[in-house]
C-alpha atoms as a PDB file:
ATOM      1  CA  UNK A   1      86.348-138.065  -2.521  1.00  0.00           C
ATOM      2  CA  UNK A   2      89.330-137.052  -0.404  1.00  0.00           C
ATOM      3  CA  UNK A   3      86.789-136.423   2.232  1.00  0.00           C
ATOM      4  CA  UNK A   4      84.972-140.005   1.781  1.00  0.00           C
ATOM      5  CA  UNK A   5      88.614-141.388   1.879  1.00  0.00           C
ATOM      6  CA  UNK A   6      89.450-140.096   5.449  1.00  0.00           C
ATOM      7  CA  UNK A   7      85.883-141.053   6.636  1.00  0.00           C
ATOM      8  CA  UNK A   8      86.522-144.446   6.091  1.00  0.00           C
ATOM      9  CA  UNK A   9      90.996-145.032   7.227  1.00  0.00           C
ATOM     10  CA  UNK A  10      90.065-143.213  10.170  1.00  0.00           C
ATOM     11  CA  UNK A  11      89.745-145.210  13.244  1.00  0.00           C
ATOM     12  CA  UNK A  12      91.584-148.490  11.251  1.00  0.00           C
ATOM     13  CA  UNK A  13      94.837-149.236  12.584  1.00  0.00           C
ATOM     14  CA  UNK A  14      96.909-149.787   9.962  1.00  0.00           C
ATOM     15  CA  UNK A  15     100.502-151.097   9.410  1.00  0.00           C
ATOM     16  CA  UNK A  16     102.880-148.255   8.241  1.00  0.00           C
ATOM     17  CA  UNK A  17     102.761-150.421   4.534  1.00  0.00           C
ATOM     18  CA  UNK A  18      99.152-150.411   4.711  1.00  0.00           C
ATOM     19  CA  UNK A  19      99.730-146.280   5.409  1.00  0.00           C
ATOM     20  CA  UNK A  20     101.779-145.655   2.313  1.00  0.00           C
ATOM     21  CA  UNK A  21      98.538-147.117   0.628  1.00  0.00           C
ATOM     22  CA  UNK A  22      96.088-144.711   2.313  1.00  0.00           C
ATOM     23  CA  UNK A  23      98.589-141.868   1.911  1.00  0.00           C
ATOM     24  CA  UNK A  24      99.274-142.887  -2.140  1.00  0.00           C
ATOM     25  CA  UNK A  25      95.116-142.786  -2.441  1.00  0.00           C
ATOM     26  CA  UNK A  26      94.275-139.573  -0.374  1.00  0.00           C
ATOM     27  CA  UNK A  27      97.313-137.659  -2.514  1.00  0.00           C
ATOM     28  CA  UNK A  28      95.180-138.714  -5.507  1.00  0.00           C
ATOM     29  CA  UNK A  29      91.460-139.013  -4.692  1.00  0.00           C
ATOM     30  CA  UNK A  30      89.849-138.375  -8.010  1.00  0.00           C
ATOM     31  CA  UNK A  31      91.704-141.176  -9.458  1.00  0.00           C
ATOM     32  CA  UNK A  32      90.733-143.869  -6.639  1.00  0.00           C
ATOM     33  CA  UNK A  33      87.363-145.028  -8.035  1.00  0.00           C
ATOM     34  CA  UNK A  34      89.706-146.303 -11.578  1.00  0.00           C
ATOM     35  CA  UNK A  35      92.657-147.971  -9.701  1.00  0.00           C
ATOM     36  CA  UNK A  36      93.322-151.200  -9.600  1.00  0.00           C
ATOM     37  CA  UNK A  37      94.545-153.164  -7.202  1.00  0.00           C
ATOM     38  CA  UNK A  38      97.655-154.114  -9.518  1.00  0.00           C
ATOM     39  CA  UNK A  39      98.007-150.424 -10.152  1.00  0.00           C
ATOM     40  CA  UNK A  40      98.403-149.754  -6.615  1.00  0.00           C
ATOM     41  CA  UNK A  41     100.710-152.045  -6.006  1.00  0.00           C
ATOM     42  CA  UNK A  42     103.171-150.890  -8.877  1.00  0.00           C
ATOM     43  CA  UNK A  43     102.657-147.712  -7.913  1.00  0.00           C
ATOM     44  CA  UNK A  44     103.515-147.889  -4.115  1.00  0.00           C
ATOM     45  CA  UNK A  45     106.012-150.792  -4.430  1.00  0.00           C
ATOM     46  CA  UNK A  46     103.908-153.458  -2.720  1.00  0.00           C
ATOM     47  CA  UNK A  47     102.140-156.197  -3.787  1.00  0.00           C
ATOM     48  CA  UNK A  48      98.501-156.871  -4.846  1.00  0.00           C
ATOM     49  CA  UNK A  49      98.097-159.177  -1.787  1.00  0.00           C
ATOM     50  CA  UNK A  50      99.360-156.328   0.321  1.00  0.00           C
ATOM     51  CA  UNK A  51      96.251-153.827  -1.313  1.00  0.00           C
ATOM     52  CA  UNK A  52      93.921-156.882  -0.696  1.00  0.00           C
ATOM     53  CA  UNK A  53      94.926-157.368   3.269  1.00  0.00           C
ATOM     54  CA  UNK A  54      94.546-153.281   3.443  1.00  0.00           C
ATOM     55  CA  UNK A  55      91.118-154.065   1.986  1.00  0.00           C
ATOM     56  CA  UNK A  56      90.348-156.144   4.580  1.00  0.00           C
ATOM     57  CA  UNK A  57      92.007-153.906   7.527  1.00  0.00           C
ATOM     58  CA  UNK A  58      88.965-151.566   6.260  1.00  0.00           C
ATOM     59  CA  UNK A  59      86.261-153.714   6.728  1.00  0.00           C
ATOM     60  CA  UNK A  60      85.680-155.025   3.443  1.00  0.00           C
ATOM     61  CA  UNK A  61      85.508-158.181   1.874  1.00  0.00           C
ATOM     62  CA  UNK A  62      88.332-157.552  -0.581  1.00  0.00           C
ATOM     63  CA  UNK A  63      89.552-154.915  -3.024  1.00  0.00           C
ATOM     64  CA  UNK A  64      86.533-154.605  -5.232  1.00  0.00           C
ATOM     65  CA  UNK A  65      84.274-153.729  -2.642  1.00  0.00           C
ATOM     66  CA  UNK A  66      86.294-151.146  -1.180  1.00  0.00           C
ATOM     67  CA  UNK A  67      86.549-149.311  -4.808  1.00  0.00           C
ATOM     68  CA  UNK A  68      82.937-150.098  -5.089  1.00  0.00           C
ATOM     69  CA  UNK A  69      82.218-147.976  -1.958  1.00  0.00           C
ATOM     70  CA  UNK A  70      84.384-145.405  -3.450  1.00  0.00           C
ATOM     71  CA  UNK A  71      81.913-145.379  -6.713  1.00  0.00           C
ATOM     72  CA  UNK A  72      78.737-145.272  -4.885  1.00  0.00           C
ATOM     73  CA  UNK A  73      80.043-142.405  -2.584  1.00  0.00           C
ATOM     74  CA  UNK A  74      80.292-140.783  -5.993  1.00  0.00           C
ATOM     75  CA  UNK A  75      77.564-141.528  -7.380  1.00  0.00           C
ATOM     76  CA  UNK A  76      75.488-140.390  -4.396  1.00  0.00           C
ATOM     77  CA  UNK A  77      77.960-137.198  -3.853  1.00  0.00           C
ATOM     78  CA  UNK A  78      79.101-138.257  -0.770  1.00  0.00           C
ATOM     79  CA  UNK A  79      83.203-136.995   0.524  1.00  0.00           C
ATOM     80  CA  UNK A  80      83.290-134.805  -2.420  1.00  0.00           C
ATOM     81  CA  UNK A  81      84.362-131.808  -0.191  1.00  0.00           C
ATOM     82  CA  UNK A  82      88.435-131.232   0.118  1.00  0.00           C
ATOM     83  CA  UNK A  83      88.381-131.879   3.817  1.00  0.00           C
ATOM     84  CA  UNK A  84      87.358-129.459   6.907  1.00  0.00           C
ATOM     85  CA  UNK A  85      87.893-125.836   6.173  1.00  0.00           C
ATOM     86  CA  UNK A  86      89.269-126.752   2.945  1.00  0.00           C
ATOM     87  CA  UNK A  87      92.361-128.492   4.343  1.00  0.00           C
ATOM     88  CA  UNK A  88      94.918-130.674   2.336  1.00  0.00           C
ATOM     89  CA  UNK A  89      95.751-134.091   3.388  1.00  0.00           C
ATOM     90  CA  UNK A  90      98.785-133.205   5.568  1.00  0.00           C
ATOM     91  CA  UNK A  91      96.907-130.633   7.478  1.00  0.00           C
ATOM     92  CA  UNK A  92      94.260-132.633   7.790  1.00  0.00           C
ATOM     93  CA  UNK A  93      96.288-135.385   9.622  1.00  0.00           C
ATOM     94  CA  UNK A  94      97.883-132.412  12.278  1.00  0.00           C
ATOM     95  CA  UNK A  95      94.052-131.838  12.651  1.00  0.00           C
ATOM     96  CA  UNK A  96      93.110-135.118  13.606  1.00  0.00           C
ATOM     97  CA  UNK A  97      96.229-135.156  16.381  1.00  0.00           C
ATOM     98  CA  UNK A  98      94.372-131.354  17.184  1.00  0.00           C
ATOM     99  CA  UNK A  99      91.356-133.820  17.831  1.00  0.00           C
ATOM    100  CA  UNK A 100      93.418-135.905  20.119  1.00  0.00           C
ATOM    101  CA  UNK A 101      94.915-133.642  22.451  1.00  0.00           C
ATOM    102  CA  UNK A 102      91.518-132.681  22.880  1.00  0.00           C
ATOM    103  CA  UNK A 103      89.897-135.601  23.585  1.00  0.00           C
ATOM    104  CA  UNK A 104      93.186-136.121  26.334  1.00  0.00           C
ATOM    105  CA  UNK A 105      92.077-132.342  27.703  1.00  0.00           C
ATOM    106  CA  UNK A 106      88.685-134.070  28.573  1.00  0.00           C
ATOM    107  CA  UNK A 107      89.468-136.751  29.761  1.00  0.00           C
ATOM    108  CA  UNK A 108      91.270-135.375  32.604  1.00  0.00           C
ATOM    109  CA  UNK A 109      88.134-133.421  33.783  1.00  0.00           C
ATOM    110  CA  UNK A 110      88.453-135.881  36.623  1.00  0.00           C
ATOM    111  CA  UNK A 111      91.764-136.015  37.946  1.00  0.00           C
ATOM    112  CA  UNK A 112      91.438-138.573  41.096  1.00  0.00           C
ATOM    113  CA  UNK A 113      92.828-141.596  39.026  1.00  0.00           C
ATOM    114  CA  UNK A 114      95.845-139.641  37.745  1.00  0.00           C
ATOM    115  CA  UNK A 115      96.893-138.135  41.410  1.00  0.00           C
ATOM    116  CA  UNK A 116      96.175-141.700  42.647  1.00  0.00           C
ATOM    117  CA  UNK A 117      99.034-142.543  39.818  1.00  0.00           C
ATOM    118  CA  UNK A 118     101.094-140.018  40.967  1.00  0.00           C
ATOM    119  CA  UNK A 119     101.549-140.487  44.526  1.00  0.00           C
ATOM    120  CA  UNK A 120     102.139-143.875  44.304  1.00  0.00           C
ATOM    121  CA  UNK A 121     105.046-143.030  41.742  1.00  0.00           C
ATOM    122  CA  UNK A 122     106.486-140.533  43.915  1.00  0.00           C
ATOM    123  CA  UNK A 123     106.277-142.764  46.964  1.00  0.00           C
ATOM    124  CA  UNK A 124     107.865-145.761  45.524  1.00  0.00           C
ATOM    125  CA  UNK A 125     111.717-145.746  45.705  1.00  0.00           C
ATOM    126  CA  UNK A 126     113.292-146.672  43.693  1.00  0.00           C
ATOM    127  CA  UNK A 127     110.860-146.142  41.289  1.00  0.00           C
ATOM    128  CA  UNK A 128     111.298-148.950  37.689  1.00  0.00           C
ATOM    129  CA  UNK A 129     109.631-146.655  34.528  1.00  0.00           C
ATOM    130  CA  UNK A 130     109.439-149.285  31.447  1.00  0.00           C
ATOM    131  CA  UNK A 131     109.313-148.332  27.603  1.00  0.00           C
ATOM    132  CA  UNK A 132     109.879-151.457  24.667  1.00  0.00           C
ATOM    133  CA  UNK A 133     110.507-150.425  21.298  1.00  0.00           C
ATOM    134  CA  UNK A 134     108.531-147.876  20.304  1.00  0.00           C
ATOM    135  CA  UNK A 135     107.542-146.786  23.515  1.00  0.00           C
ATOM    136  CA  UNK A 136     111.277-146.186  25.131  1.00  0.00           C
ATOM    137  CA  UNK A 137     111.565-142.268  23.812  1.00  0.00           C
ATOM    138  CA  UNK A 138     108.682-141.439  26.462  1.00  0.00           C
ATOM    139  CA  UNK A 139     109.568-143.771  29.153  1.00  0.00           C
ATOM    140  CA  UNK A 140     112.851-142.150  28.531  1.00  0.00           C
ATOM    141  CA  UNK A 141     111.095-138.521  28.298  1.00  0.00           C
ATOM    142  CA  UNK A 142     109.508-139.307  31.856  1.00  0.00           C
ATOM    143  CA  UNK A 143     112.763-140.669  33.762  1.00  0.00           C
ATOM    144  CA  UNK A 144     115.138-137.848  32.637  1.00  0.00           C
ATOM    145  CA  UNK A 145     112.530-135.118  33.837  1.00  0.00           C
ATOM    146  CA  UNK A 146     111.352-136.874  36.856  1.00  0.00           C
ATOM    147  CA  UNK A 147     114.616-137.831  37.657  1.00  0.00           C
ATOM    148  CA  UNK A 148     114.998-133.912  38.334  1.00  0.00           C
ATOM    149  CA  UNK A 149     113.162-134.471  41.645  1.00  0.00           C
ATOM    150  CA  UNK A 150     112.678-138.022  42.343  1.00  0.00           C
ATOM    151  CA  UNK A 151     116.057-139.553  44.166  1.00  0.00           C
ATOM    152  CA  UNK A 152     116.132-142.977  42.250  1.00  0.00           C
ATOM    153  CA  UNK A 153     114.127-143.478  38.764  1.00  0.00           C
ATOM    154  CA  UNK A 154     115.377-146.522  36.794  1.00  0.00           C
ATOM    155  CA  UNK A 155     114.306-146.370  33.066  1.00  0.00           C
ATOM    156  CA  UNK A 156     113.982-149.938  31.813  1.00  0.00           C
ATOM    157  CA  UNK A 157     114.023-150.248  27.580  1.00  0.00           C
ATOM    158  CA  UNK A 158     115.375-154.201  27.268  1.00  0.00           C
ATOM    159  CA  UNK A 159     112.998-157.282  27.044  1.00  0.00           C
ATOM    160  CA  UNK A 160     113.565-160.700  28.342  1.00  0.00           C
ATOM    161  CA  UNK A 161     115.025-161.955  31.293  1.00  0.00           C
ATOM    162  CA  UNK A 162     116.834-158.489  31.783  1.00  0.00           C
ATOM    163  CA  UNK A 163     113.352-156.411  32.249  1.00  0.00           C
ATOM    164  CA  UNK A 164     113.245-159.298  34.324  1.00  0.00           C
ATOM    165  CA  UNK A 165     115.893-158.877  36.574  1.00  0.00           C
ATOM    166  CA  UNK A 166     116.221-154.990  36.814  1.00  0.00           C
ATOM    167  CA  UNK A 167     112.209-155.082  38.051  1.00  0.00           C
ATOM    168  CA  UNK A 168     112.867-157.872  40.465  1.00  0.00           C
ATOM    169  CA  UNK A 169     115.674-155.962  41.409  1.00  0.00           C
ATOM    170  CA  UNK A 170     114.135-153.101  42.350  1.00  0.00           C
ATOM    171  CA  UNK A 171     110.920-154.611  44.350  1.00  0.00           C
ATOM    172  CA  UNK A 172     114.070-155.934  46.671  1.00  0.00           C
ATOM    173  CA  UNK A 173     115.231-152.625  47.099  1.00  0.00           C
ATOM    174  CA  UNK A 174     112.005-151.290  47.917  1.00  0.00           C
ATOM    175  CA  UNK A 175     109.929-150.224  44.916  1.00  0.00           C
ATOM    176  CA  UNK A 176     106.204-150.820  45.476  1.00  0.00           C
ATOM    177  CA  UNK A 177     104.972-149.312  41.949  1.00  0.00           C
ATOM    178  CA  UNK A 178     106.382-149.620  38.301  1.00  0.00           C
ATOM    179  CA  UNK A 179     105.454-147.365  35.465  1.00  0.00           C
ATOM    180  CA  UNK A 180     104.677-148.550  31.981  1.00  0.00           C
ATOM    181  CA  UNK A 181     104.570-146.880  28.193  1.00  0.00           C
ATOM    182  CA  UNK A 182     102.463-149.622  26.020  1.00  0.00           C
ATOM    183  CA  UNK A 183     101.728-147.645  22.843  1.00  0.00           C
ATOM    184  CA  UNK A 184     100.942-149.290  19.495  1.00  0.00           C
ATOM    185  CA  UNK A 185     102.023-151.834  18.557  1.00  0.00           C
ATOM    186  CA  UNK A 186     102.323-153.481  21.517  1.00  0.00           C
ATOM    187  CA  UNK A 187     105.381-155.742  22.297  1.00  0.00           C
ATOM    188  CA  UNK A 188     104.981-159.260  23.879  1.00  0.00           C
ATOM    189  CA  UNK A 189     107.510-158.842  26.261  1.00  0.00           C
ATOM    190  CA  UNK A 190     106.206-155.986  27.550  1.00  0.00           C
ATOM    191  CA  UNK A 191     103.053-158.028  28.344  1.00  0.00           C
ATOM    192  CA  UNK A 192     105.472-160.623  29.897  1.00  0.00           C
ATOM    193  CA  UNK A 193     106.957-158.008  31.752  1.00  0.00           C
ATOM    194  CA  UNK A 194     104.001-156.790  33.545  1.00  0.00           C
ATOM    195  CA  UNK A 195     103.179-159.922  34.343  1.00  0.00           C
ATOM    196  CA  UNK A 196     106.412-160.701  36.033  1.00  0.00           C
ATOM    197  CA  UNK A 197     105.963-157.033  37.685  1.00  0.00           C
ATOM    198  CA  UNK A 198     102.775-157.976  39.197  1.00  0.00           C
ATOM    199  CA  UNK A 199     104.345-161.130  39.910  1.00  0.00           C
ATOM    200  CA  UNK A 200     107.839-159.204  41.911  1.00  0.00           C
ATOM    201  CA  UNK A 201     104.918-157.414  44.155  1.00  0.00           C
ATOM    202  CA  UNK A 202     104.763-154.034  41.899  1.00  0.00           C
ATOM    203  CA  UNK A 203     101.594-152.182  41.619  1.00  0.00           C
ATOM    204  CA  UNK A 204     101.415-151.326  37.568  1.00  0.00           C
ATOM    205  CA  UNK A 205     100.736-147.765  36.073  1.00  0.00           C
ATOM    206  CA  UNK A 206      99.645-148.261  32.440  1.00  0.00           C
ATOM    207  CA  UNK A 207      99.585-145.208  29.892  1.00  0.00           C
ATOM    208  CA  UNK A 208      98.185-146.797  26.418  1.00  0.00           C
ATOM    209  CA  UNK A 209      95.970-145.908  24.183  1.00  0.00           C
ATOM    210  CA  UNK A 210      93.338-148.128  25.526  1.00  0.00           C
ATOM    211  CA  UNK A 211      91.860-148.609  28.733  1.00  0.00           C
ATOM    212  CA  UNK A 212      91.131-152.714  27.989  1.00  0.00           C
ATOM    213  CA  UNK A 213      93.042-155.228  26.141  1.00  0.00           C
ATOM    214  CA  UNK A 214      95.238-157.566  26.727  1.00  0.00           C
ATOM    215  CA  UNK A 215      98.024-154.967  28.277  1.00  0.00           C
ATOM    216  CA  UNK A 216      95.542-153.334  30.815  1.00  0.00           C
ATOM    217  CA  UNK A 217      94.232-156.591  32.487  1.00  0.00           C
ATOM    218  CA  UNK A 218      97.992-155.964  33.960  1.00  0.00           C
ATOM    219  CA  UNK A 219      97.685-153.403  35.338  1.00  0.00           C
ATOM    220  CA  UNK A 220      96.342-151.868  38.356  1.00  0.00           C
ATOM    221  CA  UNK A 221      95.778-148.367  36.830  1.00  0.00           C
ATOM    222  CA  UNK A 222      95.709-147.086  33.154  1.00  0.00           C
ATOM    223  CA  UNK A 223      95.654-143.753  31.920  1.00  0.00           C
ATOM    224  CA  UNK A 224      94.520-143.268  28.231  1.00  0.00           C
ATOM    225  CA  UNK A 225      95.929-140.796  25.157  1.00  0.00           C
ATOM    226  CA  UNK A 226      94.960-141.091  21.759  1.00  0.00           C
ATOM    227  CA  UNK A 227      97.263-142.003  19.355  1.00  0.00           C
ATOM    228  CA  UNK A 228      97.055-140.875  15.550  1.00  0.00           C
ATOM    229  CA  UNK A 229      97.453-143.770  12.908  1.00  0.00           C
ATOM    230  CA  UNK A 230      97.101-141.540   9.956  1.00  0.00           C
ATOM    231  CA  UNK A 231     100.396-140.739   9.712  1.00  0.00           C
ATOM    232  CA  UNK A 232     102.990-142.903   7.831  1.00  0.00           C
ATOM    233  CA  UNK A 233     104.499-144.001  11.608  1.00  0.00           C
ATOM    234  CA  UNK A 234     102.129-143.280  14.878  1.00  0.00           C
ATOM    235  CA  UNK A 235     102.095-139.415  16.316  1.00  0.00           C
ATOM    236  CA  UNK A 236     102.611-139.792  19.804  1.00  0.00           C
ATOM    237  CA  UNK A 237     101.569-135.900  20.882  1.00  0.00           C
ATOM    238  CA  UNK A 238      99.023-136.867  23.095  1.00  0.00           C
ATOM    239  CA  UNK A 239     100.932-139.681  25.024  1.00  0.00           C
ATOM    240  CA  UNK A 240     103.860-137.229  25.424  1.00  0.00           C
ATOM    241  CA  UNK A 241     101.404-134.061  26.806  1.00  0.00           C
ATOM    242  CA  UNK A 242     100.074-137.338  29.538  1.00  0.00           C
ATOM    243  CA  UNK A 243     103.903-137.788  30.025  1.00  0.00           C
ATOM    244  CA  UNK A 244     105.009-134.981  31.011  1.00  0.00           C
ATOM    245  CA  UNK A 245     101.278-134.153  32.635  1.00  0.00           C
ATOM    246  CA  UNK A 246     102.098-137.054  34.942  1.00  0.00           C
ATOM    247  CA  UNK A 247     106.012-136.103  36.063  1.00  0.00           C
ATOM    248  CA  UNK A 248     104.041-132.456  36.825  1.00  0.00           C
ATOM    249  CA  UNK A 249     101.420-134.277  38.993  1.00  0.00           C
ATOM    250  CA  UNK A 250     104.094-136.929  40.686  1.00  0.00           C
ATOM    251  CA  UNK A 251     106.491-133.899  41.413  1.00  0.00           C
ATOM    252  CA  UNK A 252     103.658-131.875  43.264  1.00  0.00           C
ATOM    253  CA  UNK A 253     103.161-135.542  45.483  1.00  0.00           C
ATOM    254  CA  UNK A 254     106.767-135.454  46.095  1.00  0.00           C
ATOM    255  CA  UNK A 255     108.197-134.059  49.918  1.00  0.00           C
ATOM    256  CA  UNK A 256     108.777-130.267  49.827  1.00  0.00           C
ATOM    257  CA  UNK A 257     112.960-130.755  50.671  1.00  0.00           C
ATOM    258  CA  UNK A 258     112.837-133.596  47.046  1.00  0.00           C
ATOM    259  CA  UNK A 259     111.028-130.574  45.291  1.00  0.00           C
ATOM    260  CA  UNK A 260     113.432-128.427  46.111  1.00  0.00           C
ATOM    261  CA  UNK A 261     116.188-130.386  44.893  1.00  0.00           C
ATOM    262  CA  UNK A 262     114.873-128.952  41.246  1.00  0.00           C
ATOM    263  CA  UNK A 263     115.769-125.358  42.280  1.00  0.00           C
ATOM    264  CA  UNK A 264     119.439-126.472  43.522  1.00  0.00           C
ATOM    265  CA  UNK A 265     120.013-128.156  39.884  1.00  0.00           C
ATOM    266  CA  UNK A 266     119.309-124.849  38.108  1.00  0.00           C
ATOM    267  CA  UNK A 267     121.306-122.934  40.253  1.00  0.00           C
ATOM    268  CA  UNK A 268     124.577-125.838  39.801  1.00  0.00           C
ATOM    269  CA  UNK A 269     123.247-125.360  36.427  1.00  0.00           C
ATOM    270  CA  UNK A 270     123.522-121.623  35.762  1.00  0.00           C
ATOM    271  CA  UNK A 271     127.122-121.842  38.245  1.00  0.00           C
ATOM    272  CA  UNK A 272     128.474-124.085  35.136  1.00  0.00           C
ATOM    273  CA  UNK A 273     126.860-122.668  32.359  1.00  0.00           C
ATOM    274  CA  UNK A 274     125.148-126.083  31.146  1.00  0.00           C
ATOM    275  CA  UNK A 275     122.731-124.066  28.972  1.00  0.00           C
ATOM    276  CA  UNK A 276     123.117-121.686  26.185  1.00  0.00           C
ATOM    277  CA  UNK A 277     121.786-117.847  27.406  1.00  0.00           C
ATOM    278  CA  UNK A 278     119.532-116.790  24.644  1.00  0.00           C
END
């Protein structure tokens, strides 16, 4: 039943409430077909409209049809195994993120789009890197290690009129592209923000989960990485390997003297002892 139970969350995006559901059901599979909806809700601290909207996030009509698919898979012997290789739940959802990284390795069999990305990047100066909610950690992530190389990266993490400002104040000082992080769930501002990008005369790099939606008809390019929603919160593994896979292909577009600047900050580094010898 476990098995029937991850055949049917995976691929739903669920809110991290909805999660604690999924999670409370795959920790007990055999007693999923008897549950309740009320029991659920006592049992996870939610309430039984909350089990009746994850219902729905599924695909089903309501509660009772969900538990009804649970029965028939049953019935029939479908899911009964304990998961690939005999895996528990946890390692289960580390094996789906395996899956992902995988599916990233792939997709960059063809690597034209992402050095078309990176060039741009390294050419524009100063060079605006956004990241709402979130997304900041890896627009973060990107701008302190490209900032290793690249003279002038400006990490952007507020909304509003100040995303606003700091992007139209960097197309006057020269920037021609602007990176973006847009991983779920996606912001409104950020939306807003790209438009006012395109808007300031910024060419827009996307990296999302998705190629289309209503993020990526921003954008001039978008590079994809899965993200895993079978956790309690969203794993961001892949979209942090296409991170730091993009400041590796931007710093090889950069002028030799800018990629040398890397060597002079581990020497000033090692001079002052900034890291611990091990």
């Amino acid at each position: 039943m476990a098995a029937r139970l991850r055949e049917i969350f995976e691929g739903h995006r669920l809110s991290p409430s909805q999660r604690r559901i999924a999670r409370y059901l795959l920790e007990r599979p055999g007693e999923a077909v008897f549950l309740t909806s009320i029991d659920i809700a006592e049992a996870v601290g939610t309430s039984q409209p909350s089990v009746t909207r994850f219902a729905f996030a599924l695909g089903y009509t309501g509660f009772p049809e969900f538990r009804e698919d649970l029965r028939a898979a049953l019935r029939d012997g479908r899911g009964l195994d304990a998961g690939p290789a005999g895996l528990n739940h946890v390692q289960a959802m580390v094996g789906s993120e395996i899956r992902n990284l995988e599916l990233l390795r792939d997709g960059l069999g063809d690597t034209r789009r992402l050095k078309e990305v990176a060039a741009g990047l390294a050419a524009s100066r100063p060079l605006p890197v956004i990241g709402l909610r979130v997304s900041a950690p890896l627009a973060h992530l990107f701008g302190y290690l490209a900032a290793k190389a690249h003279p002038d990266v400006r990490v952007i993490d507020a909304a509003g009129s100040t995303l606003e400002d700091r992007l139209s104040r960097a197309a006057d000082a020269g920037a021609t592209w602007t990176l973006a992080f847009a991983l779920p769930r996606y912001p409104r501002e950020l939306r807003d923000g790209l438009v006012w990008a395109r808007r300031a005369g910024l060419r827009v790099a996307l990296v999302s989960d998705h190629a289309v939606g209503a993020l990526a008809e921003h954008a001039d390019i978008v590079l994809t990485a899965p993200v895993s929603s079978q956790f309690a919160f969203d794993s961001q593994a892949a979209p942090s390997v296409l991170c730091v896979v993009l400041v590796h292909s931007m710093l090889d577009a950069l002028p030799t003297r800018e990629q040398a600047s890397m060597e002079d900050f581990e020497n000033s580094a090692a001079e002052r002892r900034v890291f611990l010898s091990e």
